[in-house]
C-alpha atoms as a PDB file:
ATOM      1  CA  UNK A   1     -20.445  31.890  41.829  1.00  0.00           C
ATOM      2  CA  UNK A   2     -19.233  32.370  38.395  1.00  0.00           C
ATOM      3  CA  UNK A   3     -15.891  33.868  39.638  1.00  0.00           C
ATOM      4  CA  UNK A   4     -15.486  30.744  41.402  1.00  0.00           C
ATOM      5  CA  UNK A   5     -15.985  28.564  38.171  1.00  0.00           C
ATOM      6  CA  UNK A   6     -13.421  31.203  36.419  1.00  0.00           C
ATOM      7  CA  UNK A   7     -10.914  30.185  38.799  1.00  0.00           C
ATOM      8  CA  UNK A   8     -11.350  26.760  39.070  1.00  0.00           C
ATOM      9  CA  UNK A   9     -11.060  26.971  35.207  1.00  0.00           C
ATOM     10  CA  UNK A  10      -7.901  28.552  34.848  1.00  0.00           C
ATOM     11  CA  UNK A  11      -6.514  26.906  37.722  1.00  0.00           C
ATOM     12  CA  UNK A  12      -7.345  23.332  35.710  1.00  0.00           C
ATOM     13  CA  UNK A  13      -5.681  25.133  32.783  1.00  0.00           C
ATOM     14  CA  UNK A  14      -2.526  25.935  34.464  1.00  0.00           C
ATOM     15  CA  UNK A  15      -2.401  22.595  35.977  1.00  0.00           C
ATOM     16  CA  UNK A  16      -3.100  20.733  32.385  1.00  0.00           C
ATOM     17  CA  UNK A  17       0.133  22.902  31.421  1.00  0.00           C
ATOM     18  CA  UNK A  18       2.548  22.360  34.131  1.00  0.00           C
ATOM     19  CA  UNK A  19       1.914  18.630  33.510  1.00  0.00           C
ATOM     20  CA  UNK A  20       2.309  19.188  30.043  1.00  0.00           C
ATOM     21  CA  UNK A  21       5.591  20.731  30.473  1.00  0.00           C
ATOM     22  CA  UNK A  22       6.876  18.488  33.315  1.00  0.00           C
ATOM     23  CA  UNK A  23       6.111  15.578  31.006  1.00  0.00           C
ATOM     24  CA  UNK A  24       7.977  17.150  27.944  1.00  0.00           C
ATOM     25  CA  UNK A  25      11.055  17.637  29.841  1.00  0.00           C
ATOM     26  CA  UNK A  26      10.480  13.963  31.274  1.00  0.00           C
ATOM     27  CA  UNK A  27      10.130  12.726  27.792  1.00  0.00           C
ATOM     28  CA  UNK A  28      13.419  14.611  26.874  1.00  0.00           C
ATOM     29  CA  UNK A  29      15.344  13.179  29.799  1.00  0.00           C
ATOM     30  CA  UNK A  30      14.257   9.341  28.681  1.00  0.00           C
ATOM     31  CA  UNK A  31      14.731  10.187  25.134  1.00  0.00           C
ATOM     32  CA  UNK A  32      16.646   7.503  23.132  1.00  0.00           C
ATOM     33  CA  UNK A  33      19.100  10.101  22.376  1.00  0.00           C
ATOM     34  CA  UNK A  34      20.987  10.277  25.302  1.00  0.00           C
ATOM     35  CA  UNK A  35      23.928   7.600  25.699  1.00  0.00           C
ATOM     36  CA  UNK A  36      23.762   6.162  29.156  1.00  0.00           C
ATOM     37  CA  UNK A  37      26.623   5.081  30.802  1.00  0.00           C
ATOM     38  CA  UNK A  38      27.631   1.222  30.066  1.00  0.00           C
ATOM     39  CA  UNK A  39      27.787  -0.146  33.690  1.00  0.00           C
ATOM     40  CA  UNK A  40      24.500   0.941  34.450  1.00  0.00           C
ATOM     41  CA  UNK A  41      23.585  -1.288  31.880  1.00  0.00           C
ATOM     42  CA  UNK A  42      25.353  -4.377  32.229  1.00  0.00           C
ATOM     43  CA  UNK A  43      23.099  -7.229  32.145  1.00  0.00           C
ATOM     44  CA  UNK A  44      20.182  -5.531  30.606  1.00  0.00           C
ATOM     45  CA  UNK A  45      20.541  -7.337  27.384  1.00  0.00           C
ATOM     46  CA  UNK A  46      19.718 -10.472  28.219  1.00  0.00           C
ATOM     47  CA  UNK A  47      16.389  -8.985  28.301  1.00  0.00           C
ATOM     48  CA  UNK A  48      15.537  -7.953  25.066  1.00  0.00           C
ATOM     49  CA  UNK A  49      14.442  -4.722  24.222  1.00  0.00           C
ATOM     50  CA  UNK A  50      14.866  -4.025  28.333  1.00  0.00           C
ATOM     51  CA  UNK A  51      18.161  -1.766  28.158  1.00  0.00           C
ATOM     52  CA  UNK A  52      16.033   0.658  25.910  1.00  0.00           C
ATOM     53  CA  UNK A  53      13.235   0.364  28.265  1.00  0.00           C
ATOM     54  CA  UNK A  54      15.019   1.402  31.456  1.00  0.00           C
ATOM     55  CA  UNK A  55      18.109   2.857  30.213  1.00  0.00           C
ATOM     56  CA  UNK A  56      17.029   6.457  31.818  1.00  0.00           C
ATOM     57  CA  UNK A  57      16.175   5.137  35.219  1.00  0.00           C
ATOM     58  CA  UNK A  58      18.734   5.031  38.175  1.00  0.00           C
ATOM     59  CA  UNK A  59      20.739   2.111  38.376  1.00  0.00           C
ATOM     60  CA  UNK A  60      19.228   0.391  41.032  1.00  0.00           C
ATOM     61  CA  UNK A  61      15.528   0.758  39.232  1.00  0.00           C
ATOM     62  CA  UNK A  62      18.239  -0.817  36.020  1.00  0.00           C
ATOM     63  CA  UNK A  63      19.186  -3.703  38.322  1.00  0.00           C
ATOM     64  CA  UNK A  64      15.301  -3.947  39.717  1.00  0.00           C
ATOM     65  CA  UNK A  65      14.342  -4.660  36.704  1.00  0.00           C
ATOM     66  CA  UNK A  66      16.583  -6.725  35.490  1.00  0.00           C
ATOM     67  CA  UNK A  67      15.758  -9.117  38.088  1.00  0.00           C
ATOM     68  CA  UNK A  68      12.040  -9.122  38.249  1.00  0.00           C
ATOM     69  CA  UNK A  69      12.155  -9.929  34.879  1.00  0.00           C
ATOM     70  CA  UNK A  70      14.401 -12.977  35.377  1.00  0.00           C
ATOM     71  CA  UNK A  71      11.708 -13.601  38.626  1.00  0.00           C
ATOM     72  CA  UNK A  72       8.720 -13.667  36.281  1.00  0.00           C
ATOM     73  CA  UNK A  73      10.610 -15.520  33.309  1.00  0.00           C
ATOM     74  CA  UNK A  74      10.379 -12.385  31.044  1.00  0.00           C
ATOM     75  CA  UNK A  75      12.518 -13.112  27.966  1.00  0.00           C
ATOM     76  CA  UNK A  76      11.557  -9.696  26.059  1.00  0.00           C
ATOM     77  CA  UNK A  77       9.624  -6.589  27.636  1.00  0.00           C
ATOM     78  CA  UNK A  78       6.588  -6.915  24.471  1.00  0.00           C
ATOM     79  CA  UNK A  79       5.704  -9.819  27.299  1.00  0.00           C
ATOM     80  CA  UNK A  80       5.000  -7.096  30.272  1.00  0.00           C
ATOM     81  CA  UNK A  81       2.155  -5.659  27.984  1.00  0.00           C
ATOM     82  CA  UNK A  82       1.179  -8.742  26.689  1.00  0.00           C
ATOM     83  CA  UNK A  83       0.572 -10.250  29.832  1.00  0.00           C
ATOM     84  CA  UNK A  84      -1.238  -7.088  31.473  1.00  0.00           C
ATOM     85  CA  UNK A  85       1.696  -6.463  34.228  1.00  0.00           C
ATOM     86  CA  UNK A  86       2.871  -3.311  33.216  1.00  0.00           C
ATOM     87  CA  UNK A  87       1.642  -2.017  36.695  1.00  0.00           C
ATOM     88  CA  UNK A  88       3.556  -4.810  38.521  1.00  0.00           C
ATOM     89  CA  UNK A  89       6.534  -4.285  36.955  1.00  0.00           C
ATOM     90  CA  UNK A  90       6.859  -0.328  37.363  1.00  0.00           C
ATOM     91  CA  UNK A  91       5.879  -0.885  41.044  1.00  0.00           C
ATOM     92  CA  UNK A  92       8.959  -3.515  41.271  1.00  0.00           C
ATOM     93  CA  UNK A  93      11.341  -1.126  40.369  1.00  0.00           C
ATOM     94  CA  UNK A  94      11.310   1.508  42.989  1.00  0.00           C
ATOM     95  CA  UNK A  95      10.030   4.482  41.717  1.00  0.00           C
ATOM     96  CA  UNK A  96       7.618   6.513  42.360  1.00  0.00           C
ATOM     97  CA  UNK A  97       4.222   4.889  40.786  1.00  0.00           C
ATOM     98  CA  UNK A  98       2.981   8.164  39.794  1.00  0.00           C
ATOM     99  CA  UNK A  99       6.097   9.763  38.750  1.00  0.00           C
ATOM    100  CA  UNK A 100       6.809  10.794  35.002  1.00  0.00           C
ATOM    101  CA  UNK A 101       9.198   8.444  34.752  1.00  0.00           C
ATOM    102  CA  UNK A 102       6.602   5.314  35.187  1.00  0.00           C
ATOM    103  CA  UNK A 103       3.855   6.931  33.318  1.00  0.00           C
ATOM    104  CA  UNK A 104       6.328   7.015  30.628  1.00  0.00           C
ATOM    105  CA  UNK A 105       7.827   3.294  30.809  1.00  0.00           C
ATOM    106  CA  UNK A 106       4.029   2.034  31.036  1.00  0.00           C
ATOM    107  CA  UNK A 107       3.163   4.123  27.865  1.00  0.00           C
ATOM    108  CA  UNK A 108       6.630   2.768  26.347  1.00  0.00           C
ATOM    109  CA  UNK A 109       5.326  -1.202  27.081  1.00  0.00           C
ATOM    110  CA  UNK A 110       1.872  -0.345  25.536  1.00  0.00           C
ATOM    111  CA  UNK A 111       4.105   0.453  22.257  1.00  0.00           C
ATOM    112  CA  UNK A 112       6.556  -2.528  22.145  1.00  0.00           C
END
C-alpha cells in the first residue's frame, strides 16, 4: 500500500509540472509582446480593450468574438467579468473550453 501512495504522489507531482510548464509556454505564446498580424485584427477595436484580449487566438476565435460581443451589446471586455459571462463568452469563440488558451482569457477578464 504505501508504494501505491508513492506513486500516486509523484505521478500528481509530475502532472502539477507538466501543467505548469504547458501553461508557461501558453502564457508566452499570448504574451503582449508578440505583434499580431493587423488583419486578424480588424474590427477588434471597436471593442475596447478586446484586440488585447484575443489578439493570440486564431482568427476565426478574433472574428467570434468580435461578434458575440456586438450580440450581447458588449462595449468594453471589463463588462464580460462584470456581468459573470466569462464562461459564455470563451465557449462562443470556438476553442477548446479547457484549453490553455481559455483558462488564460478567463483569468485575463478577472483582471480587466
Amino acid at each position: 500500500m504505501p508504494h501505491a501512495a508513492a506513486a500516486v504522489a509523484r505521478n500528481s507531482a509530475t502532472a502539477a509540472l507538466l501543467m505548469a510548464a504547458a501553461q508557461q509556454r501558453a502564457k508566452e505564446a499570448l504574451s503582449d509582446d508578440a505583434v499580431p498580424p493587423p488583419a486578424a485584427l480588424a474590427g477588434l477595436e471597436q471593442v475596447a480593450g478586446l484586440t488585447a484580449l484575443v489578439d493570440r487566438l486564431p482568427e476565426a476565435a478574433q472574428q467570434k468574438a468580435l461578434a458575440w460581443c456586438s450580440e450581447n451589446e458588449v462595449h468594453e471586455v471589463g463588462l464580460i467579468a462584470a456581468a459573470g459571462i466569462a464562461d459564455a463568452f470563451v465557449a462562443a469563440l470556438g476553442i477548446k473550453p479547457t484549453g490553455v488558451p481559455a483558462l488564460l482569457l478567463r483569468q485575463r477578464l478577472k483582471r480587466d
